[in-house]
PDB file of N, CA and C in Angstrom:
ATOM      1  N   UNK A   1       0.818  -1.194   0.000  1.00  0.00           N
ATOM      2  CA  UNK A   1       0.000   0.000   0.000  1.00  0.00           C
ATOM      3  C   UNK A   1       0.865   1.262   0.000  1.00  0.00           C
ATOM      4  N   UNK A   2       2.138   0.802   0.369  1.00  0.00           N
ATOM      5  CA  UNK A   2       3.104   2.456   0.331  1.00  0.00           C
ATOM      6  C   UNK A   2       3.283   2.172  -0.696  1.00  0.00           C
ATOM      7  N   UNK A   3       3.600   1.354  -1.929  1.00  0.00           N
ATOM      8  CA  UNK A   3       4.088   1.611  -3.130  1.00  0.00           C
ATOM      9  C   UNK A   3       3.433   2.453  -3.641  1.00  0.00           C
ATOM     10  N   UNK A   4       1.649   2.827  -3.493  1.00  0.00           N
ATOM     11  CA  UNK A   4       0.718   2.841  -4.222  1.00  0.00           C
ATOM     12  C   UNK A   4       0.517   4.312  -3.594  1.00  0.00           C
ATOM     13  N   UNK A   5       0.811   4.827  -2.453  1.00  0.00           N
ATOM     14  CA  UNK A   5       0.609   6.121  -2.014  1.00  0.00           C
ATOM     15  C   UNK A   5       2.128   6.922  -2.681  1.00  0.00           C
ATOM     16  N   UNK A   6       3.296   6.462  -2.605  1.00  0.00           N
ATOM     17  CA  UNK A   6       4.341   6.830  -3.245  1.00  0.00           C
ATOM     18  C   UNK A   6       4.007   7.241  -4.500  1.00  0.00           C
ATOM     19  N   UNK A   7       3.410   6.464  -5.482  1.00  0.00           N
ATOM     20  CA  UNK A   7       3.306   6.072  -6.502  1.00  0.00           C
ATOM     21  C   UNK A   7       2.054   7.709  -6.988  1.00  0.00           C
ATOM     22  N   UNK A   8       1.172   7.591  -6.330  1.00  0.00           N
ATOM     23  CA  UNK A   8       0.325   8.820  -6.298  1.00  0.00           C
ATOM     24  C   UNK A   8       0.874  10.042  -6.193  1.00  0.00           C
ATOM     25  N   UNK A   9       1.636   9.934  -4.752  1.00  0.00           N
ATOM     26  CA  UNK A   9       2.526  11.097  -5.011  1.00  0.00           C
ATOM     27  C   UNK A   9       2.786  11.972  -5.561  1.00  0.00           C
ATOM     28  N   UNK A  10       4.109  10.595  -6.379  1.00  0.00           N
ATOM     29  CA  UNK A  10       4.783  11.115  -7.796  1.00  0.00           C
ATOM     30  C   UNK A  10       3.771  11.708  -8.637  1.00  0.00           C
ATOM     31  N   UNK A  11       2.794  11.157  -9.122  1.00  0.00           N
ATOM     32  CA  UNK A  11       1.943  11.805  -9.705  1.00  0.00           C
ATOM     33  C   UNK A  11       1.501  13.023  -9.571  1.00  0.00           C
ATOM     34  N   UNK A  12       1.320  13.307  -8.200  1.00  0.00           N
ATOM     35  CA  UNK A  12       0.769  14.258  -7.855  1.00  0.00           C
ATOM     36  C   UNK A  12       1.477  15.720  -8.891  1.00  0.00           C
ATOM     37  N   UNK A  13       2.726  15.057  -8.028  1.00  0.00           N
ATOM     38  CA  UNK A  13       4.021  15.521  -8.170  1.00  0.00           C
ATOM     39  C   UNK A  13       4.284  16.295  -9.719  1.00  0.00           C
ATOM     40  N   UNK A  14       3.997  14.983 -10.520  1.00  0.00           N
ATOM     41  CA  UNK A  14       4.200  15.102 -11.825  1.00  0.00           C
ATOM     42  C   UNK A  14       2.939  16.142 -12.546  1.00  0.00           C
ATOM     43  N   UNK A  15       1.789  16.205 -12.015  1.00  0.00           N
ATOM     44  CA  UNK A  15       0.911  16.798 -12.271  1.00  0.00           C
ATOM     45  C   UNK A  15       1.202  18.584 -12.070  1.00  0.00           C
ATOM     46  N   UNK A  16       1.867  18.607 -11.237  1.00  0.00           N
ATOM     47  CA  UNK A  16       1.994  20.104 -10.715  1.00  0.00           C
ATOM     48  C   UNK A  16       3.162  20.371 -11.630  1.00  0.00           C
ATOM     49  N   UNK A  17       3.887  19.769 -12.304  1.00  0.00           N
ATOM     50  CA  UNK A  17       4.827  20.164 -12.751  1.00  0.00           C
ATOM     51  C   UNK A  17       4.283  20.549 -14.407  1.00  0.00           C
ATOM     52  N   UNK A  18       3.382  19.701 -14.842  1.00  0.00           N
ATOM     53  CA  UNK A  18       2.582  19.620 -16.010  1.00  0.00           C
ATOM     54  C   UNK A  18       2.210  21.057 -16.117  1.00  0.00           C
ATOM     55  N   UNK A  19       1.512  20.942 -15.022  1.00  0.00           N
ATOM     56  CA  UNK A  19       0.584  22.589 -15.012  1.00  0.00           C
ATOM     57  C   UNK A  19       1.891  23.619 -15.270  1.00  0.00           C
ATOM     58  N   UNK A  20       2.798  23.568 -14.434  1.00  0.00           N
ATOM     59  CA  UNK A  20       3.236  24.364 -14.660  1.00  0.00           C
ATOM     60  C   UNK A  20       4.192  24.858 -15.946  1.00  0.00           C
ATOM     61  N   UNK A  21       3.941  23.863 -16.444  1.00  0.00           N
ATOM     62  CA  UNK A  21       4.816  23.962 -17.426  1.00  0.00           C
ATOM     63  C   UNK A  21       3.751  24.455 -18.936  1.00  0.00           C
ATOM     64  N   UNK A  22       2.451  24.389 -18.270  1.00  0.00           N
ATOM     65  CA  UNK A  22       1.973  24.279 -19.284  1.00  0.00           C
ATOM     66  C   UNK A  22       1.218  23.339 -20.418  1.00  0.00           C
ATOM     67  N   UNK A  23       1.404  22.036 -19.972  1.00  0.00           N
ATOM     68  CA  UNK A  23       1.008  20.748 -20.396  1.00  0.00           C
ATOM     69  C   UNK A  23       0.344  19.871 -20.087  1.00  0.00           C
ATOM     70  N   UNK A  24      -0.306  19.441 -21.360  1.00  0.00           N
ATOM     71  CA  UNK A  24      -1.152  18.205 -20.501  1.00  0.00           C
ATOM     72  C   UNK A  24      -0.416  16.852 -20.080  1.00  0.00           C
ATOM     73  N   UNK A  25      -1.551  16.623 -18.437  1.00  0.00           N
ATOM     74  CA  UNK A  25       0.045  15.552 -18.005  1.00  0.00           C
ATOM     75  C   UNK A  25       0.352  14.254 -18.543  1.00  0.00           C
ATOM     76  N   UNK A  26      -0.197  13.856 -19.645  1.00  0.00           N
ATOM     77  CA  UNK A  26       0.121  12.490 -20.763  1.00  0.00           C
ATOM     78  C   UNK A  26       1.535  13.342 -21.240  1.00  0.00           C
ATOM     79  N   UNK A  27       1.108  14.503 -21.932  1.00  0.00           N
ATOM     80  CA  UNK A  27       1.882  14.856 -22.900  1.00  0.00           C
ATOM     81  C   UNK A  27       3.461  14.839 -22.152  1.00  0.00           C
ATOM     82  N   UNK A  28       3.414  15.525 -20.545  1.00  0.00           N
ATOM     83  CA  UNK A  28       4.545  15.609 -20.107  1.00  0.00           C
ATOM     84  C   UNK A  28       4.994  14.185 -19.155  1.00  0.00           C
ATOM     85  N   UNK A  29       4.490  13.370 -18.914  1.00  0.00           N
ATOM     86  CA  UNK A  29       4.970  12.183 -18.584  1.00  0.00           C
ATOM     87  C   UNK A  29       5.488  11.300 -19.592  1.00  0.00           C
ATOM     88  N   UNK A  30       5.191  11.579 -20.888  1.00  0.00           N
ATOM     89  CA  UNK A  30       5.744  11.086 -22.130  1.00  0.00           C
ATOM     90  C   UNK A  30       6.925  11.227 -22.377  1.00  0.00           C
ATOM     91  N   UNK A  31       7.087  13.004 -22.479  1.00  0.00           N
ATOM     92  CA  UNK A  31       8.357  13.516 -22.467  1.00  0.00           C
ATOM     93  C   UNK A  31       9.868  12.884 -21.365  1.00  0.00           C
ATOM     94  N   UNK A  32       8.912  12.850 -20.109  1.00  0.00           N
ATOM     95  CA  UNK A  32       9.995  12.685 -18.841  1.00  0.00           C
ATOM     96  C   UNK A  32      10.094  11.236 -19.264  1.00  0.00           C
ATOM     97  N   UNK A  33       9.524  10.029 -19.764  1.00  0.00           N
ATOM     98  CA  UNK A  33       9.676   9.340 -20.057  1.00  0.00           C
ATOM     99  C   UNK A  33      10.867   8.880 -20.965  1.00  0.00           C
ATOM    100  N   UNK A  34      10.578   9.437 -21.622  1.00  0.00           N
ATOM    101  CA  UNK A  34      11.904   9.767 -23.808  1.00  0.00           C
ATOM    102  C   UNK A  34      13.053  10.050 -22.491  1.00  0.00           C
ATOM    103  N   UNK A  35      13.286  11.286 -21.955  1.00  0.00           N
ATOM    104  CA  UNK A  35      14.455  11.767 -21.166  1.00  0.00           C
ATOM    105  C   UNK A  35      14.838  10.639 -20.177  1.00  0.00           C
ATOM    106  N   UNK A  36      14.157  10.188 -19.696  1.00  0.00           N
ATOM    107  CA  UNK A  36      14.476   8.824 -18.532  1.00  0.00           C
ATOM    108  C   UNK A  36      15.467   7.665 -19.299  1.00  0.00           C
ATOM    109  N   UNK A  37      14.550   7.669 -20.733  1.00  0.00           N
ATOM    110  CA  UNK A  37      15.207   6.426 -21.622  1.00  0.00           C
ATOM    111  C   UNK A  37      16.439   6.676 -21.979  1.00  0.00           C
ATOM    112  N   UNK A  38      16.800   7.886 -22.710  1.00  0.00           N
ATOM    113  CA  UNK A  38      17.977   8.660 -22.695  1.00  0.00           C
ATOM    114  C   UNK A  38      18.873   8.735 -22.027  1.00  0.00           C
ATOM    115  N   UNK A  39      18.827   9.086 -20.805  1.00  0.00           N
ATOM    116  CA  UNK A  39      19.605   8.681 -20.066  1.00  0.00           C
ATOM    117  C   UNK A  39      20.151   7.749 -19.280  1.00  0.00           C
ATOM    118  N   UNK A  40      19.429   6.755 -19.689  1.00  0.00           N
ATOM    119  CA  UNK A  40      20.067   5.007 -19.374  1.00  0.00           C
ATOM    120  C   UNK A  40      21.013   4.600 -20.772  1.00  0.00           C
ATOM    121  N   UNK A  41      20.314   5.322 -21.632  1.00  0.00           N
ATOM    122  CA  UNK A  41      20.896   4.980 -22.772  1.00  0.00           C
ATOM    123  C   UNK A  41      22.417   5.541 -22.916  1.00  0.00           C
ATOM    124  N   UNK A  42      22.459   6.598 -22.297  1.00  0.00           N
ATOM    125  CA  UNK A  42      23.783   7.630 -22.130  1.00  0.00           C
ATOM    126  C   UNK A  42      24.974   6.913 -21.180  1.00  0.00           C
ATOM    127  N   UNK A  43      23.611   5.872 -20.033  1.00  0.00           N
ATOM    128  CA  UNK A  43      24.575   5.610 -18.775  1.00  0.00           C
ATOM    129  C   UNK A  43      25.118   4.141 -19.271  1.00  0.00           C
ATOM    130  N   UNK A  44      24.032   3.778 -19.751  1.00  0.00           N
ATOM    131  CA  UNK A  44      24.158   1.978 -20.246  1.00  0.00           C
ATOM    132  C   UNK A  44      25.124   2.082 -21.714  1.00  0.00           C
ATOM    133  N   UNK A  45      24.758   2.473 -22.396  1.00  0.00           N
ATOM    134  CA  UNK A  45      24.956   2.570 -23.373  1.00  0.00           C
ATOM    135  C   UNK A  45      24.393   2.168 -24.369  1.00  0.00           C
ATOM    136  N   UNK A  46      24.090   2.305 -26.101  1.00  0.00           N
ATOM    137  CA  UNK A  46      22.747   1.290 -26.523  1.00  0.00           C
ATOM    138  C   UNK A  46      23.279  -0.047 -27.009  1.00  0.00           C
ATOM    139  N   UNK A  47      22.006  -0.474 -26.987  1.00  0.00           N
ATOM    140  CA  UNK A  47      21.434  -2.049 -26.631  1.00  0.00           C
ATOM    141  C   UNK A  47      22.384  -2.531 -27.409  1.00  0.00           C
ATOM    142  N   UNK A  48      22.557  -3.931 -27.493  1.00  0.00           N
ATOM    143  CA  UNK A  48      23.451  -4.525 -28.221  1.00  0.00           C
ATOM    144  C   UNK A  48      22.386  -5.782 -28.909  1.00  0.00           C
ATOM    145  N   UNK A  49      23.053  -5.977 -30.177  1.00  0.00           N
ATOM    146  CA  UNK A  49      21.846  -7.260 -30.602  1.00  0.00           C
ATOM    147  C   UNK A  49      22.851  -8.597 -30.652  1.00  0.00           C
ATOM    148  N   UNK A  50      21.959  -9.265 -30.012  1.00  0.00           N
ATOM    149  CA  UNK A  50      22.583 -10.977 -29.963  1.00  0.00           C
ATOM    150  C   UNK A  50      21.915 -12.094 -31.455  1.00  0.00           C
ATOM    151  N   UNK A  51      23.101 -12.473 -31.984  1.00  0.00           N
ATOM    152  CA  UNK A  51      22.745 -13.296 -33.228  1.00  0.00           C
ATOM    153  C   UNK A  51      22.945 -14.711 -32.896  1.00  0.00           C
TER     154      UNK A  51
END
């Protein structure tokens, strides 16, 4: 049940940031999303394919 109040939170969280930015909050959880991926991609490096 704390995952799920955490989890709201963030949202909350993420919601206020939407507004403020101006956006609807799909549009900007999308975005923070692309940037999240990015930067695993930056840290990991990209994927490698296995034959």
């Amino acid at each position: 049940m704390n995952d799920l109040r955490e989890i709201l939170a963030q949202l909350e969280a993420a919601k206020a940031r939407a507004e403020k930015a101006e956006l609807p909050l799909l549009v900007y959880l999308i975005a923070m999303a692309i940037l999240e991926a990015e930067e695993q991609t930056r840290l990991l490096g990209p994927p490698t394919t296995r034959h």
